[in-house]
PDB file of N, CA and C in Angstrom:
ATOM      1  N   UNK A   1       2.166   3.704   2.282  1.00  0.00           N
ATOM      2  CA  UNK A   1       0.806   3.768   2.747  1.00  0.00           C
ATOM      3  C   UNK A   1       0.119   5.035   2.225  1.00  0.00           C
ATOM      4  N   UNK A   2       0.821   6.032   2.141  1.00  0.00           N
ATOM      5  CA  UNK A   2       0.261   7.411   1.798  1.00  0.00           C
ATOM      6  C   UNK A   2      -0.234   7.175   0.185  1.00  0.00           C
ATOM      7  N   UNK A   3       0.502   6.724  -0.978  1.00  0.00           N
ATOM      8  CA  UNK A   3       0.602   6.031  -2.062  1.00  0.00           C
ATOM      9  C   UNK A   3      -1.110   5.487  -2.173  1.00  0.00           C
ATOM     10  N   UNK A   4      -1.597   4.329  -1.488  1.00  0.00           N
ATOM     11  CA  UNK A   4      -2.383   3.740  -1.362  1.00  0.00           C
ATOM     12  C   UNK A   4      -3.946   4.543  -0.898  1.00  0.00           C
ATOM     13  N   UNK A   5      -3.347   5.230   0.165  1.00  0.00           N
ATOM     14  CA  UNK A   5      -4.602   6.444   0.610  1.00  0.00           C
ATOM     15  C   UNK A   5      -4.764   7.065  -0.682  1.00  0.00           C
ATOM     16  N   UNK A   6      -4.074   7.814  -0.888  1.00  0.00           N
ATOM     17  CA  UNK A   6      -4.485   8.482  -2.101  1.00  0.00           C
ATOM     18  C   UNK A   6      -4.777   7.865  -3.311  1.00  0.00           C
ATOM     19  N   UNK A   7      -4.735   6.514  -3.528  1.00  0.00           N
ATOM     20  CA  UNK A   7      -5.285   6.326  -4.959  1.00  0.00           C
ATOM     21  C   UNK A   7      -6.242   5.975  -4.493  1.00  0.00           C
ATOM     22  N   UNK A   8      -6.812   5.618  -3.138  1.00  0.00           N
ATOM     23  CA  UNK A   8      -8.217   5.310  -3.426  1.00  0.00           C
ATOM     24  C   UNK A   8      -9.172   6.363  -2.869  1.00  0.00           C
ATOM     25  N   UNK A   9      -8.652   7.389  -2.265  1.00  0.00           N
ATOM     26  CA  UNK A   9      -9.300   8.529  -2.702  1.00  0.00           C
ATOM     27  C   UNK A   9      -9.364   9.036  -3.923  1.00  0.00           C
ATOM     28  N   UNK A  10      -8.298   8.910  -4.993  1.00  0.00           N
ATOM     29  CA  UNK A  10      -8.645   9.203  -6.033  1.00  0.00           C
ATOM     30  C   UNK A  10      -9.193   8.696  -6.611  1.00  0.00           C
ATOM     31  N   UNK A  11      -9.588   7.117  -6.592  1.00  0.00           N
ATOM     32  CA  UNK A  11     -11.090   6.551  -7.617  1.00  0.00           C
ATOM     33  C   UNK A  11     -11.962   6.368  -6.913  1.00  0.00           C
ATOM     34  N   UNK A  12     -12.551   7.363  -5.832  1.00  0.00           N
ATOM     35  CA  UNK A  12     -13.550   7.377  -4.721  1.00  0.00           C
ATOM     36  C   UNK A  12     -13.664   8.731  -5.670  1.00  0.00           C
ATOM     37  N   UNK A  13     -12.914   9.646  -5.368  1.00  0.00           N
ATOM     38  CA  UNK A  13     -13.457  10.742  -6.421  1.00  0.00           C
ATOM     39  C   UNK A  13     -13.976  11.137  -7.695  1.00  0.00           C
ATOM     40  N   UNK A  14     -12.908  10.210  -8.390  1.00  0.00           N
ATOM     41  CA  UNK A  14     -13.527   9.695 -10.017  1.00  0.00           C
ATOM     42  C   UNK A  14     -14.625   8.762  -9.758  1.00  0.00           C
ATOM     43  N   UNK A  15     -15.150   8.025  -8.637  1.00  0.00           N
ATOM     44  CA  UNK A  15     -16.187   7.341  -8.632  1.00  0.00           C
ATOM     45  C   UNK A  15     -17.185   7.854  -8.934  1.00  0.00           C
ATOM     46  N   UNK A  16     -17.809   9.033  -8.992  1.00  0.00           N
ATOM     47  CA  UNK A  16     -18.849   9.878  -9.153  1.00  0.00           C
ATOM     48  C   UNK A  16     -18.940   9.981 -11.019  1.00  0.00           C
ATOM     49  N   UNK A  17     -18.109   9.765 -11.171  1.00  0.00           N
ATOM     50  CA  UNK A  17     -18.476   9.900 -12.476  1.00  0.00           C
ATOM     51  C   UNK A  17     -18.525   8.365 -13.547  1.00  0.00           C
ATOM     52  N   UNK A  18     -18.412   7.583 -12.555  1.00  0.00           N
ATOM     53  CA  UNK A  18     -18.563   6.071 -12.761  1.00  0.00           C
ATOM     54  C   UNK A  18     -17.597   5.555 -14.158  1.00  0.00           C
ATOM     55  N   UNK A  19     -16.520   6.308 -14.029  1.00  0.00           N
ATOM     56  CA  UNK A  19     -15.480   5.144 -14.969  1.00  0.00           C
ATOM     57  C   UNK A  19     -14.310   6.165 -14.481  1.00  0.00           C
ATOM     58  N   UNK A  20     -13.035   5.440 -14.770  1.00  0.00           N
ATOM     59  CA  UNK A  20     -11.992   6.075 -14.652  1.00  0.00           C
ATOM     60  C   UNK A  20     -11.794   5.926 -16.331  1.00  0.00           C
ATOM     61  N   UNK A  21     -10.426   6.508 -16.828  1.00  0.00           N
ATOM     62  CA  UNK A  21     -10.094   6.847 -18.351  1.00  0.00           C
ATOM     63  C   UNK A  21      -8.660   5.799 -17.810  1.00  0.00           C
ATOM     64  N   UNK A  22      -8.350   5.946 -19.188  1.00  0.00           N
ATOM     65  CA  UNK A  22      -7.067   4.592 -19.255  1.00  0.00           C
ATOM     66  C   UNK A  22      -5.756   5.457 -18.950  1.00  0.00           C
ATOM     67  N   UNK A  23      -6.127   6.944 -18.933  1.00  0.00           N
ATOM     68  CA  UNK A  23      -4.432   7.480 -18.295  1.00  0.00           C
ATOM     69  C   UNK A  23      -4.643   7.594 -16.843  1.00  0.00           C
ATOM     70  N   UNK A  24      -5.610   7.519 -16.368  1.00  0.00           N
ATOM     71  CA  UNK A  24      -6.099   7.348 -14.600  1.00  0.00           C
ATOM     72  C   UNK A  24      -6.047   5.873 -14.002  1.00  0.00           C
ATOM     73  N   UNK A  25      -6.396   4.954 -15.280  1.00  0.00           N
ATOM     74  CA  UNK A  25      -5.922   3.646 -14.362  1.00  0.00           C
ATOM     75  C   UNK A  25      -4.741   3.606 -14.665  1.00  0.00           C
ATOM     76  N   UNK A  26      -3.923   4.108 -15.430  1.00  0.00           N
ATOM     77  CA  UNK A  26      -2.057   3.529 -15.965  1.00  0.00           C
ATOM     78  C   UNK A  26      -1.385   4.050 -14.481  1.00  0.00           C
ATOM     79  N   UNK A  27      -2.211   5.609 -14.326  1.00  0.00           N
ATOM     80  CA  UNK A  27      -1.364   6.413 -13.211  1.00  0.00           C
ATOM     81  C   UNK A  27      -1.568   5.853 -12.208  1.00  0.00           C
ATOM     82  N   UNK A  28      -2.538   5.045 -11.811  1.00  0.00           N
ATOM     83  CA  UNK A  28      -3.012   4.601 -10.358  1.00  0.00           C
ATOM     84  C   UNK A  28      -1.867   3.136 -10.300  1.00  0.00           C
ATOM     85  N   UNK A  29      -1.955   2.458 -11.666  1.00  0.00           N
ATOM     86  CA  UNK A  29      -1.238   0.708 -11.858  1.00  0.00           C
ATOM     87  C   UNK A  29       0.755   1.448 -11.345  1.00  0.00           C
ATOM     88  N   UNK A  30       1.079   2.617 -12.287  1.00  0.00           N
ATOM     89  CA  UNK A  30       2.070   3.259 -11.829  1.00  0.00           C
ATOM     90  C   UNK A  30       2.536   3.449 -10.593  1.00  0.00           C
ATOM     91  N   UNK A  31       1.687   3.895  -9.711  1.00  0.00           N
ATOM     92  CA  UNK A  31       1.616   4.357  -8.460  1.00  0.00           C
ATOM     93  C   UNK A  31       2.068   2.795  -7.748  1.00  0.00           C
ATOM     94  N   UNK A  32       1.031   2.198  -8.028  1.00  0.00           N
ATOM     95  CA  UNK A  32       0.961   0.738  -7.266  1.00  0.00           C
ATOM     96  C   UNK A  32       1.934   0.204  -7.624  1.00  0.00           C
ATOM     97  N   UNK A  33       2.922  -0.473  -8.348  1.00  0.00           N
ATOM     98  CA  UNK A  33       3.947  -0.636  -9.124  1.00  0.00           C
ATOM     99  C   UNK A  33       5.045  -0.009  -8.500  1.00  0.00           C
ATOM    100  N   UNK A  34       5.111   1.000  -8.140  1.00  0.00           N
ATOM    101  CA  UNK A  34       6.162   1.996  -7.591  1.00  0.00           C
ATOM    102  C   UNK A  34       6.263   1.574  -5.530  1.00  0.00           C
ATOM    103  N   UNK A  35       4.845   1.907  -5.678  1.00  0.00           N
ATOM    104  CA  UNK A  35       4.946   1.785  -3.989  1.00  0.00           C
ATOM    105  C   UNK A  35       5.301   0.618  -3.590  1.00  0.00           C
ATOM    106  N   UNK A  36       5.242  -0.969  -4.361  1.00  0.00           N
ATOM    107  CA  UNK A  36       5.313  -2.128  -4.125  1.00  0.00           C
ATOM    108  C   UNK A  36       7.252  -1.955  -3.924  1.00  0.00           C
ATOM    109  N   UNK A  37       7.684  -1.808  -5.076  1.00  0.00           N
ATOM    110  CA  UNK A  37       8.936  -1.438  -5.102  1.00  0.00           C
ATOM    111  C   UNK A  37       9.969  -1.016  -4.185  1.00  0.00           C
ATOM    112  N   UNK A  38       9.210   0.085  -3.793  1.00  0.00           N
ATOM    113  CA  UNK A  38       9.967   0.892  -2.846  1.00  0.00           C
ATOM    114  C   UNK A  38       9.592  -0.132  -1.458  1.00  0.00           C
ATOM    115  N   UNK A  39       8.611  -0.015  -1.147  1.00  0.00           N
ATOM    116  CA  UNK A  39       8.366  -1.264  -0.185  1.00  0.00           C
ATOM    117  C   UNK A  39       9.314  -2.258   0.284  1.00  0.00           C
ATOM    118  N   UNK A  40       9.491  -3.278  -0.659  1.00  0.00           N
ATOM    119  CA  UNK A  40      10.422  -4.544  -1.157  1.00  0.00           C
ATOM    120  C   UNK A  40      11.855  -3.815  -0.660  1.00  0.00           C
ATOM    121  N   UNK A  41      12.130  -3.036  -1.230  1.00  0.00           N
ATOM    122  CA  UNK A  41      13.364  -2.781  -1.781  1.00  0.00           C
ATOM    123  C   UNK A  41      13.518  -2.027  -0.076  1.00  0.00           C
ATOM    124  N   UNK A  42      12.826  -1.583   0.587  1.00  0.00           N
ATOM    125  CA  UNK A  42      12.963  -0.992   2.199  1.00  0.00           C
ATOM    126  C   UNK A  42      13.369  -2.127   3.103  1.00  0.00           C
ATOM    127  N   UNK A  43      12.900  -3.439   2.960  1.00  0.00           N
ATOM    128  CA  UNK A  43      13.312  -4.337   3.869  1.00  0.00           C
ATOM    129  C   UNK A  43      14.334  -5.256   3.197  1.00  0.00           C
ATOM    130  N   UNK A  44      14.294  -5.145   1.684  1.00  0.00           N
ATOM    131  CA  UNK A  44      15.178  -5.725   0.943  1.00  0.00           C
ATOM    132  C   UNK A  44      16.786  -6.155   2.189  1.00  0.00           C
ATOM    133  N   UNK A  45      17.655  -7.193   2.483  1.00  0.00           N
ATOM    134  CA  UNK A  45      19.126  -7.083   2.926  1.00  0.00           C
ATOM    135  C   UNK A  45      19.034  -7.261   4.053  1.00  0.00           C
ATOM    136  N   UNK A  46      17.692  -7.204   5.416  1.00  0.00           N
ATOM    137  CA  UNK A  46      17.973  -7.397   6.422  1.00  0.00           C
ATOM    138  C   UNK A  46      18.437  -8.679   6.693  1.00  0.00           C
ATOM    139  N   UNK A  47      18.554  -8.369   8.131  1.00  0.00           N
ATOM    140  CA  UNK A  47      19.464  -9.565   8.446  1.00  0.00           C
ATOM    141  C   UNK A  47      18.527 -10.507   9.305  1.00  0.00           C
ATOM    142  N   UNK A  48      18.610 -11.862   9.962  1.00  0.00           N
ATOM    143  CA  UNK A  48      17.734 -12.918  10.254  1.00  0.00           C
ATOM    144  C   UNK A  48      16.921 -11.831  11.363  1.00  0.00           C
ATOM    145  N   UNK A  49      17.826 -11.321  12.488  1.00  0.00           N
ATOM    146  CA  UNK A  49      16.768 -10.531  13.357  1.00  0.00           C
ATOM    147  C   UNK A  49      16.230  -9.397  13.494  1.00  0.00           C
ATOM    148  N   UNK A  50      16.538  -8.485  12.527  1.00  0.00           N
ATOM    149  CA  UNK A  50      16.111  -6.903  12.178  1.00  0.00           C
ATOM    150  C   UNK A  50      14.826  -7.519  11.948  1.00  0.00           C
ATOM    151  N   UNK A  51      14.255  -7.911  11.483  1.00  0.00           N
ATOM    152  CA  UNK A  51      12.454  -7.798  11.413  1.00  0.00           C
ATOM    153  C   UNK A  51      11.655  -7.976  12.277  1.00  0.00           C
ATOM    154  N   UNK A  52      12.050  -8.979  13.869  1.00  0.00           N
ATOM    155  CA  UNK A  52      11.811  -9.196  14.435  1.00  0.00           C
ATOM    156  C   UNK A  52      11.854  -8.043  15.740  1.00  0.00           C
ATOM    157  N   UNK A  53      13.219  -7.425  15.782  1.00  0.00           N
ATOM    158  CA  UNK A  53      13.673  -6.618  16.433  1.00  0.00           C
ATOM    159  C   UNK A  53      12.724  -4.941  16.810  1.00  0.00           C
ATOM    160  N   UNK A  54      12.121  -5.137  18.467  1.00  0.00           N
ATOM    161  CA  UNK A  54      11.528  -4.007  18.911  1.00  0.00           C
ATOM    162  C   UNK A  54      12.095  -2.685  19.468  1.00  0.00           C
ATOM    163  N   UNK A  55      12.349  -1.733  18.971  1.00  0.00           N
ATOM    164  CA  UNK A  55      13.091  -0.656  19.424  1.00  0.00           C
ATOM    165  C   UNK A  55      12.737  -0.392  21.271  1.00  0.00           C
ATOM    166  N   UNK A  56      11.311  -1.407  21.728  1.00  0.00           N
ATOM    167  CA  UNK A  56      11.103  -0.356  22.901  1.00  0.00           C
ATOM    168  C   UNK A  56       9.421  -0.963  23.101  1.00  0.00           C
ATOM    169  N   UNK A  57       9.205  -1.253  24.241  1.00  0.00           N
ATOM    170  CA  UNK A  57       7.821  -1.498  24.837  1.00  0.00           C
ATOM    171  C   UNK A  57       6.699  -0.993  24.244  1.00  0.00           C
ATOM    172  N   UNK A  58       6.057  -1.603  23.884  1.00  0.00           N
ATOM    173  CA  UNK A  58       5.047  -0.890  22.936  1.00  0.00           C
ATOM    174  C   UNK A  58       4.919  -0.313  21.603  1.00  0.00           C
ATOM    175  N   UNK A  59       5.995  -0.302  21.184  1.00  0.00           N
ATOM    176  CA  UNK A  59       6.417  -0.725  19.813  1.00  0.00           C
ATOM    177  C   UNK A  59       6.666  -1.934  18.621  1.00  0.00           C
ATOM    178  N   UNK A  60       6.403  -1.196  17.709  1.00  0.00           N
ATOM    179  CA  UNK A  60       6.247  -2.217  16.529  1.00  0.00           C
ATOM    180  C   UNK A  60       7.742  -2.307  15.423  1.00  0.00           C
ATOM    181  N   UNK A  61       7.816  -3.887  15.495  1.00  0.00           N
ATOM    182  CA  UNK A  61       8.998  -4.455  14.870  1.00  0.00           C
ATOM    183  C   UNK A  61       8.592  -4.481  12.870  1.00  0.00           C
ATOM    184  N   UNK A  62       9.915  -4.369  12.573  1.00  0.00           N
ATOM    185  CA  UNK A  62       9.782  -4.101  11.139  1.00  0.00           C
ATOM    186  C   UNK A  62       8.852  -5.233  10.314  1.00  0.00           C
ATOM    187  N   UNK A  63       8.887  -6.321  10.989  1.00  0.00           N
ATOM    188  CA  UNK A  63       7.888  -7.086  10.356  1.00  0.00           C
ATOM    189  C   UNK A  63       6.351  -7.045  10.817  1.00  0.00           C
ATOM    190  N   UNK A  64       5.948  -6.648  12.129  1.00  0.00           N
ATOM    191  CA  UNK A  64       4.882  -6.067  12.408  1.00  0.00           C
ATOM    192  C   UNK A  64       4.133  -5.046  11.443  1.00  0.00           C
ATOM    193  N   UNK A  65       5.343  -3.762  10.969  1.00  0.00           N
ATOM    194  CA  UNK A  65       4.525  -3.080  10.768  1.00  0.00           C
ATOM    195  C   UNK A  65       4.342  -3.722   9.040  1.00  0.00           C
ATOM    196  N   UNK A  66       5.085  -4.452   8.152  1.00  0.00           N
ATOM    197  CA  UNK A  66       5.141  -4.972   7.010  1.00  0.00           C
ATOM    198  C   UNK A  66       3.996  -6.167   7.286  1.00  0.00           C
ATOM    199  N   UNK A  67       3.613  -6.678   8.195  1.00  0.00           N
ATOM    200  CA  UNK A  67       2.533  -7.204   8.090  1.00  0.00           C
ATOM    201  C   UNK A  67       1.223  -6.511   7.934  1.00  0.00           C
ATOM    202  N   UNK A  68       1.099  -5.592   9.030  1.00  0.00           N
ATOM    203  CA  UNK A  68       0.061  -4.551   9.075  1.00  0.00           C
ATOM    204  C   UNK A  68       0.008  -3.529   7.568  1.00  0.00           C
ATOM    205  N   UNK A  69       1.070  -3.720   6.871  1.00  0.00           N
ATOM    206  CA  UNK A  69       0.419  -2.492   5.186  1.00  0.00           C
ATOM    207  C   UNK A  69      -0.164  -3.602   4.868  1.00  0.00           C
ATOM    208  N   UNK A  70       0.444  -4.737   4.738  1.00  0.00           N
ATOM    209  CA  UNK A  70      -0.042  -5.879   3.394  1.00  0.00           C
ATOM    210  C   UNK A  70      -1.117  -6.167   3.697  1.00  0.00           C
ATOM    211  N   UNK A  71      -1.608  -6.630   5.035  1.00  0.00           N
ATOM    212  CA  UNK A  71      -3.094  -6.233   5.387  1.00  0.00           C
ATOM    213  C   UNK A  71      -4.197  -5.658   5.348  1.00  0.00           C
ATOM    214  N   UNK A  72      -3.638  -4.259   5.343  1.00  0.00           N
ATOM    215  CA  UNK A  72      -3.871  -3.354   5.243  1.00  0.00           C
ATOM    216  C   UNK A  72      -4.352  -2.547   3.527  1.00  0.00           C
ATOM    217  N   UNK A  73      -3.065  -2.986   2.982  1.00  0.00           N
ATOM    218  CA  UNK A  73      -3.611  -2.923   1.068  1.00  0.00           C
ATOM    219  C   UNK A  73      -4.439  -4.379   0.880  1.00  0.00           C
ATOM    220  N   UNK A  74      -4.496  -5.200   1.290  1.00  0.00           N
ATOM    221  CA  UNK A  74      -5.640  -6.121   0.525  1.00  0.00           C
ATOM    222  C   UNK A  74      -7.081  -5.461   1.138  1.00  0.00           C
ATOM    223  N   UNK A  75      -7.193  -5.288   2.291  1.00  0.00           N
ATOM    224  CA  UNK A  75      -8.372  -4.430   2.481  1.00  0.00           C
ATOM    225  C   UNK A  75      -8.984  -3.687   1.449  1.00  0.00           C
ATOM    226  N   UNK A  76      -7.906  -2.479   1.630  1.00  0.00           N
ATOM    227  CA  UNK A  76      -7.660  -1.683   0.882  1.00  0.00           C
ATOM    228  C   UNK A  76      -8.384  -1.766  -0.570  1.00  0.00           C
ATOM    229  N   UNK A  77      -7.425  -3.465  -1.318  1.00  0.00           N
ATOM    230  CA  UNK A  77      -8.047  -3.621  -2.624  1.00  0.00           C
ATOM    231  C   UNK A  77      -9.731  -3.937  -2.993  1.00  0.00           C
ATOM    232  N   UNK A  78      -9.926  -4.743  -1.758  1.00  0.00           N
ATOM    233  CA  UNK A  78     -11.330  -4.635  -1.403  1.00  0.00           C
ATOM    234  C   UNK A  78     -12.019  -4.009  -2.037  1.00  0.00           C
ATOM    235  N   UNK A  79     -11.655  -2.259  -1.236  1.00  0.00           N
ATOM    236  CA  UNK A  79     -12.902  -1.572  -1.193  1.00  0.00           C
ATOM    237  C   UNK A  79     -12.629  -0.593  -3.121  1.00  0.00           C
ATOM    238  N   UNK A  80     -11.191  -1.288  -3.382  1.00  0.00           N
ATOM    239  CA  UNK A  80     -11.076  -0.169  -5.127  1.00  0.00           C
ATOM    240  C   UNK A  80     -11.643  -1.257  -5.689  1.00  0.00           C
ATOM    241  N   UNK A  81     -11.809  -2.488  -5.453  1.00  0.00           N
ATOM    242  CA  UNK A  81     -12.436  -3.172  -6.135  1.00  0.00           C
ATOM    243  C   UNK A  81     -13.988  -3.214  -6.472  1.00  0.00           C
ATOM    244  N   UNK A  82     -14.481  -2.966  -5.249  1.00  0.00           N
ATOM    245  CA  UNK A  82     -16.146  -2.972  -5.071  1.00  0.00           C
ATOM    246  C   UNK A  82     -16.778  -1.428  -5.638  1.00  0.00           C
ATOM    247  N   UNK A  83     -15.605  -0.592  -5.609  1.00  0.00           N
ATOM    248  CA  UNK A  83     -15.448   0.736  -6.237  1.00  0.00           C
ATOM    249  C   UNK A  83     -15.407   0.918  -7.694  1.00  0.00           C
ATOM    250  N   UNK A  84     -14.685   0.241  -8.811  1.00  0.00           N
ATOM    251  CA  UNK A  84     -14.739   0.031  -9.697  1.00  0.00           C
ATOM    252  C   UNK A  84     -15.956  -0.400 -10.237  1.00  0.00           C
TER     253      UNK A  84
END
């Protein structure tokens, strides 16, 4: 999630100058590429009820909160999109 904050603060910042350069989109496609990865590869092996599974009242289960990024980055792509 941190991954994601920051690249679109970073073409919110380069937005001002109304283009990004092709080593700023490689680094941003990099970034995205990487965070997807690591992502995947975090829930990668569980077992049928670990995703489901709540540590505690009011808490959020591993698939809760893996619902809430992916949600969360299409938003997200939204607004780098309308940004671009």
């Amino acid at each position: 999630m941190k991954t994601i904050i920051f690249i679109v603060l970073m073409i919110a910042g380069v937005h001002n100058s109304l283009s990004l350069t092709l080593v700023e989109r490689q680094k941003a496609m990099d970034q995205l590429v990487m965070s997807k990865t690591t992502f995947l590869a975090s829930i990668d092996g569980l077992s049928k009820a670990q995703p489901d599974f709540k540590p505690g009242p009011g808490k959020w289960s591993i698939a809760g909160v893996a619902e809430h990024i992916c949600l969360a980055e299409a938003g997200l792509g939204g607004i780098v999109q309308q940004t671009l």
